[in-house]
PDB file of N, CA and C in Angstrom:
ATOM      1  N   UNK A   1      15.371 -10.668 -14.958  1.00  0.00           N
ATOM      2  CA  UNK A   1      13.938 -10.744 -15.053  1.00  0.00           C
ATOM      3  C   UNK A   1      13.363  -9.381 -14.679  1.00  0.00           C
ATOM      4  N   UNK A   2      11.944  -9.416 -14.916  1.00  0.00           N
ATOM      5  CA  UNK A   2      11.489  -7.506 -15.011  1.00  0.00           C
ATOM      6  C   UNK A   2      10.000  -8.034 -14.311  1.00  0.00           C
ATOM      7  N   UNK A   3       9.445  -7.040 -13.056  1.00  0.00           N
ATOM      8  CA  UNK A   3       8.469  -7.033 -12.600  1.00  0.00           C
ATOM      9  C   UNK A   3       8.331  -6.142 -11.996  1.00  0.00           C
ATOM     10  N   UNK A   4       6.961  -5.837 -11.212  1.00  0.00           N
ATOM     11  CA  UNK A   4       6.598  -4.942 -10.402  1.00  0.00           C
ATOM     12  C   UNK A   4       6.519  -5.281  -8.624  1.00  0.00           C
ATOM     13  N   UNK A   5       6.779  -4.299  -8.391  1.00  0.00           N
ATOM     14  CA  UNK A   5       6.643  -4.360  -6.562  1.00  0.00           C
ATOM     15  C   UNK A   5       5.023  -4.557  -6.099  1.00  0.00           C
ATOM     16  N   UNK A   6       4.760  -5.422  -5.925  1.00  0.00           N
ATOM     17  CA  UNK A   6       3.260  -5.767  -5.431  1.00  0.00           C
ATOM     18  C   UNK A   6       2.687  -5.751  -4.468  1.00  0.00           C
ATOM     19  N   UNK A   7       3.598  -5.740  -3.612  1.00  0.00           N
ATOM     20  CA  UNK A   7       3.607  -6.008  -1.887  1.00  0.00           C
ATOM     21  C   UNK A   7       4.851  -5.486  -0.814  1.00  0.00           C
ATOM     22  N   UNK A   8       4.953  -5.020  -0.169  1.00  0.00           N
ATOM     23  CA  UNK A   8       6.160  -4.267   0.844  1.00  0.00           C
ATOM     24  C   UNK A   8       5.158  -4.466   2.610  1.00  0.00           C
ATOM     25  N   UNK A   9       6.170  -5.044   2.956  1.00  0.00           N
ATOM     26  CA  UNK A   9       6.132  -5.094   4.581  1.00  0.00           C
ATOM     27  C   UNK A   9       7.286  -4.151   4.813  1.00  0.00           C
ATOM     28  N   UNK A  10       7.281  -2.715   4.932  1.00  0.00           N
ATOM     29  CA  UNK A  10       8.506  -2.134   5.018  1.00  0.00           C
ATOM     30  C   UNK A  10       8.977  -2.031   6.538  1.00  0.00           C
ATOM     31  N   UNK A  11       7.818  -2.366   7.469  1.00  0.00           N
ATOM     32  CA  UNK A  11       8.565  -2.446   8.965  1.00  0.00           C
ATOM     33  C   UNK A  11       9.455  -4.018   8.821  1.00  0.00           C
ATOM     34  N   UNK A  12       9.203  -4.847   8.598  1.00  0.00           N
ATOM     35  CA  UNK A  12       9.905  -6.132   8.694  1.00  0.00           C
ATOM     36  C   UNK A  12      11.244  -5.905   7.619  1.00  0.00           C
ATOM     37  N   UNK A  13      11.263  -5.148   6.118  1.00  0.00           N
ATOM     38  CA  UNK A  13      11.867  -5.018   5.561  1.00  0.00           C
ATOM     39  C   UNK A  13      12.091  -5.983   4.193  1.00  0.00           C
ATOM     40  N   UNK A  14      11.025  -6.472   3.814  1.00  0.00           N
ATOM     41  CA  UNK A  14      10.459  -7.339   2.750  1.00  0.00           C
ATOM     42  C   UNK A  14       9.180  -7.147   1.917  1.00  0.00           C
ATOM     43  N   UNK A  15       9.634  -8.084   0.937  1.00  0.00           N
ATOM     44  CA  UNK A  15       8.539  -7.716  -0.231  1.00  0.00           C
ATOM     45  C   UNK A  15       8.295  -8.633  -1.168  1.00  0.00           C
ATOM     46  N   UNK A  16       7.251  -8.469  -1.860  1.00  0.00           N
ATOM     47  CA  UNK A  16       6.988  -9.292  -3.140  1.00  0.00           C
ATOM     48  C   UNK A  16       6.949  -8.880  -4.494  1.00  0.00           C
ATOM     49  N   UNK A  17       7.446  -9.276  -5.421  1.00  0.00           N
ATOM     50  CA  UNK A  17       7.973  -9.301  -6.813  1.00  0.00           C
ATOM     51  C   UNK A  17       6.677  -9.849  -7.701  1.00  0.00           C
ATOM     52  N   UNK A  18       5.822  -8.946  -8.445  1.00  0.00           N
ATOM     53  CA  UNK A  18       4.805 -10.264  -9.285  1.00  0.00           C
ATOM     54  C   UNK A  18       5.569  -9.600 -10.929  1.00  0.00           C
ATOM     55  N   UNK A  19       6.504 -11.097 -11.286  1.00  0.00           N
ATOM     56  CA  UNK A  19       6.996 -10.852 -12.363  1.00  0.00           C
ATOM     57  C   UNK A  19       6.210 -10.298 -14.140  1.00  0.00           C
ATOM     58  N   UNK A  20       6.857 -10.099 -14.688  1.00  0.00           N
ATOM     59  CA  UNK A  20       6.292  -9.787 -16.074  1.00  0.00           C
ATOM     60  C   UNK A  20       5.626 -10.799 -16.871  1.00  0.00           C
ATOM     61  N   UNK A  21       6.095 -12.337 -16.531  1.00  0.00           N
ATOM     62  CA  UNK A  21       5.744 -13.472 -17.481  1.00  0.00           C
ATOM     63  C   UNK A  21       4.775 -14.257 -16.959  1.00  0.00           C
ATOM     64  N   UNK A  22       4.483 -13.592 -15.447  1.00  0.00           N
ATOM     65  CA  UNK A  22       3.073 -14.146 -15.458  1.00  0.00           C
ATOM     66  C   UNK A  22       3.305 -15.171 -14.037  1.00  0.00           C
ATOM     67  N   UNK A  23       4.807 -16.138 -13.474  1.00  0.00           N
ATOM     68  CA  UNK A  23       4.712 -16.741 -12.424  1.00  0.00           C
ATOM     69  C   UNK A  23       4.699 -16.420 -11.215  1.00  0.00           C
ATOM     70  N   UNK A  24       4.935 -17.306 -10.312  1.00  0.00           N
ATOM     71  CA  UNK A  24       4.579 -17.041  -8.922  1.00  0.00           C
ATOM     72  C   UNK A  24       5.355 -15.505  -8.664  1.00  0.00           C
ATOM     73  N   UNK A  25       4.665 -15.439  -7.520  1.00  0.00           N
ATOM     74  CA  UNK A  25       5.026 -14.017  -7.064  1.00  0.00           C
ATOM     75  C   UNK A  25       6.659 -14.481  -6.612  1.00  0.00           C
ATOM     76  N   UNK A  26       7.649 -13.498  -6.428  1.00  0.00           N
ATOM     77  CA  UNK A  26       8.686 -13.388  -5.711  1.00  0.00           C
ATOM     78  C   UNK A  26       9.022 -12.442  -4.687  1.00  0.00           C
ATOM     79  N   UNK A  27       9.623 -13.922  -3.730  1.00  0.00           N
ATOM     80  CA  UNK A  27       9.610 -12.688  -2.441  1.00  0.00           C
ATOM     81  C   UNK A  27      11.143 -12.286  -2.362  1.00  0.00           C
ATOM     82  N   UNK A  28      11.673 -10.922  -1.627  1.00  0.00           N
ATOM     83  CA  UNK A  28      12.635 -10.729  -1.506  1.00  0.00           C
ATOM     84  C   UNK A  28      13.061 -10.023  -0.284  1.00  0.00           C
ATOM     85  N   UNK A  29      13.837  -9.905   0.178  1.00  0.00           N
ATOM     86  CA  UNK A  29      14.265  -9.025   1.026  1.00  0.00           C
ATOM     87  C   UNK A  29      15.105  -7.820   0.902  1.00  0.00           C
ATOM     88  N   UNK A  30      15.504  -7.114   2.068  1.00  0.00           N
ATOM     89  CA  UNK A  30      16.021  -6.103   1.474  1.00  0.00           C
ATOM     90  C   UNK A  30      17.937  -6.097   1.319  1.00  0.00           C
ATOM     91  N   UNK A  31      18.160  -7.208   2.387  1.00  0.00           N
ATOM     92  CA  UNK A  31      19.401  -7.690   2.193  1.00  0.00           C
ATOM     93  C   UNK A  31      19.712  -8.558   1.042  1.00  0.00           C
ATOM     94  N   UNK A  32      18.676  -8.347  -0.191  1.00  0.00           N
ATOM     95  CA  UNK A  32      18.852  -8.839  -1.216  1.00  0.00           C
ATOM     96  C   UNK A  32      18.818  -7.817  -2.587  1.00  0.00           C
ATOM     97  N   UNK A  33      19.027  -6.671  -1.881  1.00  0.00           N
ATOM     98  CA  UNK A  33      18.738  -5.386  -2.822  1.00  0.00           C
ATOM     99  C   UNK A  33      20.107  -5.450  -3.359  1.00  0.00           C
ATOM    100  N   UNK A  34      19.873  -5.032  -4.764  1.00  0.00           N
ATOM    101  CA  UNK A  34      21.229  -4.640  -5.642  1.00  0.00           C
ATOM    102  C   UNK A  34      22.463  -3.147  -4.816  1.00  0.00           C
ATOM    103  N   UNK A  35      23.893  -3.392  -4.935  1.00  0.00           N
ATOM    104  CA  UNK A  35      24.353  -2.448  -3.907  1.00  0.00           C
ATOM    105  C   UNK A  35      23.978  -1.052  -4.967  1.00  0.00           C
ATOM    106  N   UNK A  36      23.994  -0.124  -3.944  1.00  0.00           N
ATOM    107  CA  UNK A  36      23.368   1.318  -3.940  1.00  0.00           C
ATOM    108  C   UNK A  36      22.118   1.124  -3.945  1.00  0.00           C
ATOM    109  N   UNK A  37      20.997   0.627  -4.204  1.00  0.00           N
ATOM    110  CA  UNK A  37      19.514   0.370  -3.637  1.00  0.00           C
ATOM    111  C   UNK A  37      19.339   0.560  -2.009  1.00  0.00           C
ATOM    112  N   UNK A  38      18.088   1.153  -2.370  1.00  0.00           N
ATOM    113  CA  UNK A  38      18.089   1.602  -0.514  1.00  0.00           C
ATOM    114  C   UNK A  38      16.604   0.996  -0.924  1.00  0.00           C
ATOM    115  N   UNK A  39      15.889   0.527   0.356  1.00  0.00           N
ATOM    116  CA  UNK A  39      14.703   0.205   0.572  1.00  0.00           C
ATOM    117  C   UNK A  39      13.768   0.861   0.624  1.00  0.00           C
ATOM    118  N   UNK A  40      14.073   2.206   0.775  1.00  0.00           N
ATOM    119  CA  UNK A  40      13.280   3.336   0.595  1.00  0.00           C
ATOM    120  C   UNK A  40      12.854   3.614  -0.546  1.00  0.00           C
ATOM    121  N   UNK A  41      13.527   2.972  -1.771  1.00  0.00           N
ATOM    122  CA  UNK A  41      13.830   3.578  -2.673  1.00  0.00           C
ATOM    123  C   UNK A  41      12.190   2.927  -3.790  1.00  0.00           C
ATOM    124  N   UNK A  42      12.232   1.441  -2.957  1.00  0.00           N
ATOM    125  CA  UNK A  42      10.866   1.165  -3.504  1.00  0.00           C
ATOM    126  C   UNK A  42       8.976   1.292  -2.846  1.00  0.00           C
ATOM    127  N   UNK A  43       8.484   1.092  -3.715  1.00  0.00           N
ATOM    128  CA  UNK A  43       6.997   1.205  -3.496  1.00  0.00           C
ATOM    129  C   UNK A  43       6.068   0.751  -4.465  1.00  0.00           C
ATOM    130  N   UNK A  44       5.121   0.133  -3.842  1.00  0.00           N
ATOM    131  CA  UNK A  44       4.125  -0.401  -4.193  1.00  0.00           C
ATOM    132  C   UNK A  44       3.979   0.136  -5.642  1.00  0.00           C
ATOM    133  N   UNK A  45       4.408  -1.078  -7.280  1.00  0.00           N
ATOM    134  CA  UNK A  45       3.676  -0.478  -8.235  1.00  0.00           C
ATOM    135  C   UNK A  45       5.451  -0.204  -8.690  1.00  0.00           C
ATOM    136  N   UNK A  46       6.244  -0.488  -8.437  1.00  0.00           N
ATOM    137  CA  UNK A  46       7.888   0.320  -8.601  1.00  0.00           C
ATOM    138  C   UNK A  46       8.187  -0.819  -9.568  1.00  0.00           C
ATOM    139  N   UNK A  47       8.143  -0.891 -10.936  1.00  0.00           N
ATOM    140  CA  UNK A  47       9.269  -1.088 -11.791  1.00  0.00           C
ATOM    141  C   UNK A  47      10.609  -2.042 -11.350  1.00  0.00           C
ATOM    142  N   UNK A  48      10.662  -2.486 -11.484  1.00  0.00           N
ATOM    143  CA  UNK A  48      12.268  -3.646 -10.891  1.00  0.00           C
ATOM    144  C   UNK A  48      12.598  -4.717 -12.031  1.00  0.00           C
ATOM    145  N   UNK A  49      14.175  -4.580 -11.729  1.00  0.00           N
ATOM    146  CA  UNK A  49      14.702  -5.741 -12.548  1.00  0.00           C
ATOM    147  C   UNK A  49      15.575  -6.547 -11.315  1.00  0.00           C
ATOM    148  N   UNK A  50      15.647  -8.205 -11.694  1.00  0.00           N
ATOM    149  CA  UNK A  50      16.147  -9.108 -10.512  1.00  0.00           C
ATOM    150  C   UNK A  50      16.661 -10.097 -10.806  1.00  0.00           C
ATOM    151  N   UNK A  51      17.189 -10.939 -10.654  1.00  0.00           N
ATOM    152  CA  UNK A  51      17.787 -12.185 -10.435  1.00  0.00           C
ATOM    153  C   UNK A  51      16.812 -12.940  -9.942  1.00  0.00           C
ATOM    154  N   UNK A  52      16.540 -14.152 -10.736  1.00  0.00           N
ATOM    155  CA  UNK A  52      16.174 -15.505  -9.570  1.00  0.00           C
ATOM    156  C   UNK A  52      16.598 -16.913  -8.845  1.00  0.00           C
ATOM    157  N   UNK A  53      16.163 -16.707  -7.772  1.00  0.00           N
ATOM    158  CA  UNK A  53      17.151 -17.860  -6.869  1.00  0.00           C
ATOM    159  C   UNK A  53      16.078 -18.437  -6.101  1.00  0.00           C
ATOM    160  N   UNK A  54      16.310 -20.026  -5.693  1.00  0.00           N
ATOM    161  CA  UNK A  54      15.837 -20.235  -5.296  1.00  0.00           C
ATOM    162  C   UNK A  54      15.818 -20.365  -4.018  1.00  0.00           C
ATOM    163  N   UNK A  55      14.590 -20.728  -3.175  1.00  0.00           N
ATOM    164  CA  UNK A  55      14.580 -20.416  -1.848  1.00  0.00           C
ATOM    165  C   UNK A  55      15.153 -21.284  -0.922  1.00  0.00           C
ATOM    166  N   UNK A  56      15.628 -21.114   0.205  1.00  0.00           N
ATOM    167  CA  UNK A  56      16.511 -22.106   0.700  1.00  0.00           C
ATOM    168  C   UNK A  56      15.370 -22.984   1.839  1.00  0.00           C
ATOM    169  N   UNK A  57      15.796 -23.923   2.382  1.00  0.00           N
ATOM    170  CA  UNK A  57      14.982 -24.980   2.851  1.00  0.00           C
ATOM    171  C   UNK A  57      13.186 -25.098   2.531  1.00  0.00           C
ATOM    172  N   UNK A  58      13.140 -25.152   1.648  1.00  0.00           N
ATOM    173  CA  UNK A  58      11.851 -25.827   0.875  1.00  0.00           C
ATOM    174  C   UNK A  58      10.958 -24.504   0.465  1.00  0.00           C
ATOM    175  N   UNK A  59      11.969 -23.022   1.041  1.00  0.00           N
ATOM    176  CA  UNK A  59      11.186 -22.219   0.415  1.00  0.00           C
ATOM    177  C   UNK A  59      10.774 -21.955  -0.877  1.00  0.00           C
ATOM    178  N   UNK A  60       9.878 -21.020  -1.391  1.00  0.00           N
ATOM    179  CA  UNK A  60       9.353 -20.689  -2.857  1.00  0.00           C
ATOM    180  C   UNK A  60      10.691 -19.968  -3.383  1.00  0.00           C
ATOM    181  N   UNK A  61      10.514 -19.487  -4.718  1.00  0.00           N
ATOM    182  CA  UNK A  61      11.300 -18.476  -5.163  1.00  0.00           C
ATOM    183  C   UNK A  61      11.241 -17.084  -4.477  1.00  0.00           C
ATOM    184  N   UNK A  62      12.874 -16.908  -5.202  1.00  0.00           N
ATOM    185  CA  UNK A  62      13.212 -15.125  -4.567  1.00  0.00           C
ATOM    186  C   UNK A  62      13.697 -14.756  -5.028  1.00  0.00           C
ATOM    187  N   UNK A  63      14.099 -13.298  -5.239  1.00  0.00           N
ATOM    188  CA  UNK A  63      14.746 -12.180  -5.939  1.00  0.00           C
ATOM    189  C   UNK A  63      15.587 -11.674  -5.620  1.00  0.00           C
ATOM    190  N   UNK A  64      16.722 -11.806  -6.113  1.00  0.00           N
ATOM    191  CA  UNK A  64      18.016 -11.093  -5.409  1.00  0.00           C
ATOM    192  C   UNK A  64      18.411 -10.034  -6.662  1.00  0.00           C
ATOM    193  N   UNK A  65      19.165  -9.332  -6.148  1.00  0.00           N
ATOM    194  CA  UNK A  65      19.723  -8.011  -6.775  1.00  0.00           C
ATOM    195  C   UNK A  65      18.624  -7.560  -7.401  1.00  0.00           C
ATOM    196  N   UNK A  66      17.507  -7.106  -6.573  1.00  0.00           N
ATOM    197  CA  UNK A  66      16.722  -6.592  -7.301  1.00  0.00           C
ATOM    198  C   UNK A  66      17.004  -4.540  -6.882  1.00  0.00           C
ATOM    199  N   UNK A  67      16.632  -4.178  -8.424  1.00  0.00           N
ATOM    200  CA  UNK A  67      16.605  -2.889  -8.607  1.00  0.00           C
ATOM    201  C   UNK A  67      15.806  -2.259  -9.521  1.00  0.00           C
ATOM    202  N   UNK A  68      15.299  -0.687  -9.418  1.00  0.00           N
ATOM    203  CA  UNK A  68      14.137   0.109 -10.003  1.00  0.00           C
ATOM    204  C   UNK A  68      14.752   0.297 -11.152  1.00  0.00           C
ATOM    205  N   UNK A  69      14.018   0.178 -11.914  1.00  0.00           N
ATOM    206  CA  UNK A  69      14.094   0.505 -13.840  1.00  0.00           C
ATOM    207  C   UNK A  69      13.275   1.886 -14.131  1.00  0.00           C
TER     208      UNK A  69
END
């Protein structure tokens, strides 16, 4: 899936995903970054491609292996 970085809490080390097709936002973390992705590496407005999974105990959706395009 393909979206933009919308949101970064970079002291906590998380973020939100608002995809290309229009649904809920996705949140992700950074222990969910694709390997060689550094957290640094994104910012507000950054291009990304991701995986979706869903959230574990009744959470929303999330983004794993996400990385900058």
């Amino acid at each position: 899936m393909n979206g933009k970085v919308a949101r970064l809490k970079s002291q906590e080390g998380f973020g939100f995903i608002k995809p290309d097709d229009g649904t809920t936002d996705r949140f992700f973390h950074k222990s969910g970054l694709a390997d060689g992705v550094s957290f640094d590496q994104l910012t507000e407005g950054t291009r990304v491609e991701y995986e979706h999974e869903e959230g574990q105990n009744g959470k929303g959706p999330r983004a794993v292996q996400v990385r900058p395009v």
